[in-house]
C-alpha atoms as a PDB file:
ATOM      1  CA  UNK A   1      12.202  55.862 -13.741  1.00  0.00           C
ATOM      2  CA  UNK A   2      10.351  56.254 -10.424  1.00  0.00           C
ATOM      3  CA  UNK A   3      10.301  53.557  -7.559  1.00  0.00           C
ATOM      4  CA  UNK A   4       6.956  52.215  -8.674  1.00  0.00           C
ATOM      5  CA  UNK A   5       7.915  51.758 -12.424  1.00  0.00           C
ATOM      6  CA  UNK A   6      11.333  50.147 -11.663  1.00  0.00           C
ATOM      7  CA  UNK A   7       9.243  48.045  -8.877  1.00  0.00           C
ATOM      8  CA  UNK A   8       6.846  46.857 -11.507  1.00  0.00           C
ATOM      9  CA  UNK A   9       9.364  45.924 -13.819  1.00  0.00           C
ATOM     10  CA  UNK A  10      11.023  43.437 -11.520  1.00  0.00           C
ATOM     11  CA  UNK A  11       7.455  42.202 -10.720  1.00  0.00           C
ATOM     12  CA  UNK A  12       6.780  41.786 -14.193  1.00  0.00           C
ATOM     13  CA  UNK A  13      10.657  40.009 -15.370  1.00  0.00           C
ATOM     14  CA  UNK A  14       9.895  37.282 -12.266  1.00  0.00           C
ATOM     15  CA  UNK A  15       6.644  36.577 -13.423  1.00  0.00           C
ATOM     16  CA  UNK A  16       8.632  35.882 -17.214  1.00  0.00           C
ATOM     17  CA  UNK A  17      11.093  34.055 -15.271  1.00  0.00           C
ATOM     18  CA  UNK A  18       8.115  31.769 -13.532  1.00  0.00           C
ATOM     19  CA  UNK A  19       6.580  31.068 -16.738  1.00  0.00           C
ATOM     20  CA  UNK A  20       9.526  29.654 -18.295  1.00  0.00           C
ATOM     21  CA  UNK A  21      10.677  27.177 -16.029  1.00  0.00           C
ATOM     22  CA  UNK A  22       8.325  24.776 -16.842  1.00  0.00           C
ATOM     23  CA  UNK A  23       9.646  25.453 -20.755  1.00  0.00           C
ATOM     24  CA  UNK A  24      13.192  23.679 -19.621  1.00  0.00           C
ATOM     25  CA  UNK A  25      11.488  20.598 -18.415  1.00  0.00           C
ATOM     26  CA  UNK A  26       9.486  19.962 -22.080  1.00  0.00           C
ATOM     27  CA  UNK A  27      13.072  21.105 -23.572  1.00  0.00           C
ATOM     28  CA  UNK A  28      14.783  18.183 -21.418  1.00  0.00           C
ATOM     29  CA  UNK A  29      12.060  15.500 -22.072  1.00  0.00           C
ATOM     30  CA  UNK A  30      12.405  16.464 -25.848  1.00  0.00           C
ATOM     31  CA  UNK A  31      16.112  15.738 -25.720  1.00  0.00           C
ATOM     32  CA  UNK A  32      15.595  12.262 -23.743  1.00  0.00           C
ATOM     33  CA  UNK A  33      12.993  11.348 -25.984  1.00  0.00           C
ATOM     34  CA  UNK A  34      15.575  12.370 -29.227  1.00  0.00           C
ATOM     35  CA  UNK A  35      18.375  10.446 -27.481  1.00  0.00           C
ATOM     36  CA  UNK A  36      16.129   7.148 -26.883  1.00  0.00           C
ATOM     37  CA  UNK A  37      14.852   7.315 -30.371  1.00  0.00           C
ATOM     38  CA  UNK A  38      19.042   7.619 -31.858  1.00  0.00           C
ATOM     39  CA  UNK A  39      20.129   4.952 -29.182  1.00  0.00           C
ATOM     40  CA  UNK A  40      17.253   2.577 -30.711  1.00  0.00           C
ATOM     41  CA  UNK A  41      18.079   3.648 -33.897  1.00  0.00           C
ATOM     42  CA  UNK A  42      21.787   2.523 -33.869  1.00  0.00           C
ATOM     43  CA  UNK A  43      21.103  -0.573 -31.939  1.00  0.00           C
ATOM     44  CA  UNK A  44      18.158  -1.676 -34.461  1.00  0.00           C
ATOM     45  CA  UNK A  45      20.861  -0.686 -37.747  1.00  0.00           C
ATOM     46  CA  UNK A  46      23.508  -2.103 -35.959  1.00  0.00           C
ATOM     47  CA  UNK A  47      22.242  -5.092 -34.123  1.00  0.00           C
ATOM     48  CA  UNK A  48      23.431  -7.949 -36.426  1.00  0.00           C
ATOM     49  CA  UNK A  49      26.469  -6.711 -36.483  1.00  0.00           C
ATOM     50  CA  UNK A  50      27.045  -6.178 -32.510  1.00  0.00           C
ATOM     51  CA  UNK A  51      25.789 -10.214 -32.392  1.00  0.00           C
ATOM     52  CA  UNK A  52      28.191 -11.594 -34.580  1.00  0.00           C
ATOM     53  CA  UNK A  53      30.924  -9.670 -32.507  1.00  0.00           C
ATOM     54  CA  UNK A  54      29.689 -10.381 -29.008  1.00  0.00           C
ATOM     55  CA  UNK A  55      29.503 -14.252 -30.141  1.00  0.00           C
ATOM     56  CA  UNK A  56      32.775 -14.448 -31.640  1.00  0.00           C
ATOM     57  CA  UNK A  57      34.600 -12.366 -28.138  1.00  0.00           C
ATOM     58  CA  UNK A  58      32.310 -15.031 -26.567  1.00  0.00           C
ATOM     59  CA  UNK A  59      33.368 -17.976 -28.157  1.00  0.00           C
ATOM     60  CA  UNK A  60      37.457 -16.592 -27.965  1.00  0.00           C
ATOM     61  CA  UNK A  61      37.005 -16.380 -24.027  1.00  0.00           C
ATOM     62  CA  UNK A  62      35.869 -19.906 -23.782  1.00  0.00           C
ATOM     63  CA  UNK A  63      38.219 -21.479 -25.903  1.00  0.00           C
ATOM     64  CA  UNK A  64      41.509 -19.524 -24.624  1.00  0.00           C
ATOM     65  CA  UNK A  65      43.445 -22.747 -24.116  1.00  0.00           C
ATOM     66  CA  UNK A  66      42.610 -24.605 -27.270  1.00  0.00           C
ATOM     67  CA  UNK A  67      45.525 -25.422 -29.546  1.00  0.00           C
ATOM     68  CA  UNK A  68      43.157 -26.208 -32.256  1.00  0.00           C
ATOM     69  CA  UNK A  69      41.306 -23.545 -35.142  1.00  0.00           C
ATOM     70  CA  UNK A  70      38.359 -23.862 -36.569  1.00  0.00           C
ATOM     71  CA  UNK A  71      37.885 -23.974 -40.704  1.00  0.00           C
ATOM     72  CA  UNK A  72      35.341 -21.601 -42.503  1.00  0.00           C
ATOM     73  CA  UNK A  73      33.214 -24.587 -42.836  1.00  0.00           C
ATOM     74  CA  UNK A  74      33.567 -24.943 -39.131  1.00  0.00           C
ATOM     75  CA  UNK A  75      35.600 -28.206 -39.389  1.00  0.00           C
ATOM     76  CA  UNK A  76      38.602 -28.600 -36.579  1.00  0.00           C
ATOM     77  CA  UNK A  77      41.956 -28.069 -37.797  1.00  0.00           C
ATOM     78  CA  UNK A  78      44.782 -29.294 -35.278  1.00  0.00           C
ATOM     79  CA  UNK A  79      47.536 -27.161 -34.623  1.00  0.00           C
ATOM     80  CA  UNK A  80      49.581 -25.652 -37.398  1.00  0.00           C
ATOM     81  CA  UNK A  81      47.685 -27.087 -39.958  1.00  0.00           C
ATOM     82  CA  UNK A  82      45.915 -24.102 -42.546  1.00  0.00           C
ATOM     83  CA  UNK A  83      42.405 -25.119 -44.498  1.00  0.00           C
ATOM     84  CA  UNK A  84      43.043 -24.976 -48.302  1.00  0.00           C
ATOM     85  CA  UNK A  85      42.339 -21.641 -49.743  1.00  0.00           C
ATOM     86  CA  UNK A  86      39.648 -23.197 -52.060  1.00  0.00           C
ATOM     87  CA  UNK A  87      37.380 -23.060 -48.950  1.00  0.00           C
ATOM     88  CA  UNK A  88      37.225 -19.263 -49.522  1.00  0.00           C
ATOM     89  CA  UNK A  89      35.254 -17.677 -52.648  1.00  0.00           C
ATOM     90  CA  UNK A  90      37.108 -16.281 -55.613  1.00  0.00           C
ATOM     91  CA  UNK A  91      38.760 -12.528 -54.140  1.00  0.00           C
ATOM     92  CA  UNK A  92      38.261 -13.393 -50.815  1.00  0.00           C
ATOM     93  CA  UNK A  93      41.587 -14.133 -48.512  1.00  0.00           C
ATOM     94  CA  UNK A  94      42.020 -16.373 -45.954  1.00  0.00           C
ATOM     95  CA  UNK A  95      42.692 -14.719 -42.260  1.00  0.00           C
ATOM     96  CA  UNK A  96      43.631 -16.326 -39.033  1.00  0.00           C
ATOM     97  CA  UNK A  97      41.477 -14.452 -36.278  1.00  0.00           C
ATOM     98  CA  UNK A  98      41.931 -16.067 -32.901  1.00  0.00           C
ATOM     99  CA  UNK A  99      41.039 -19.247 -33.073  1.00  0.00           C
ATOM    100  CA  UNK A 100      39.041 -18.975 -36.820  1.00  0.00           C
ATOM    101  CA  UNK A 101      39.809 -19.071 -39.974  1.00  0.00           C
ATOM    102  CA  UNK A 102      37.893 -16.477 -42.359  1.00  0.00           C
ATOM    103  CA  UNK A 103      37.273 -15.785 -45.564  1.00  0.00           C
ATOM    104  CA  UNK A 104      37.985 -11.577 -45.981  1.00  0.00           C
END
């Protein structure tokens, strides 16, 4: 291969190279756009769910010192004292969690 050819073909593989390098930016803003449209996604299918936890860690924090539970009708029990099971549906348990009782 003479000078000129092998001088050409460098010439012509950073030209390629040029080209390209606008090709990884559409790549990356495909991949944000994929990741925005999963996070969405998840938070949209899972939303409900994330409430009902973020209220009940909510409603734990503020009531830290309480000696008292709550019912599953949301009556307050004083200390010690359990709700009768009847309050539950039939094949459901009743939990303690934190300061609730809950049908499971």
């Amino acid at each position: 291969m003479g000078r000129t050819e092998c001088g050409a073909t460098v010439v012509l593989a950073m030209k390629r190279r040029r080209t390209k390098s606008g090709q990884a930016l559409i790549e990356y803003a495909f991949l944000m756009v994929l990741l925005a449209t999963i996070t969405f996604a998840v938070v949209a299918l899972a939303g409900n769910q994330l409430s009902g936890l973020y209220s009940e860690v909510t409603y734990e924090f503020t009531h830290l010192t309480d000696a008292s539970t709550l019912a599953p009708d949301g009556t307050t029990l004083s200390p010690g004292v359990t709700p009768p099971a009847s309050d539950c549906a039939p094949g459901t348990v009743l939990e303690l969690r934190g300061h609730k009782w809950k049908c499971k």
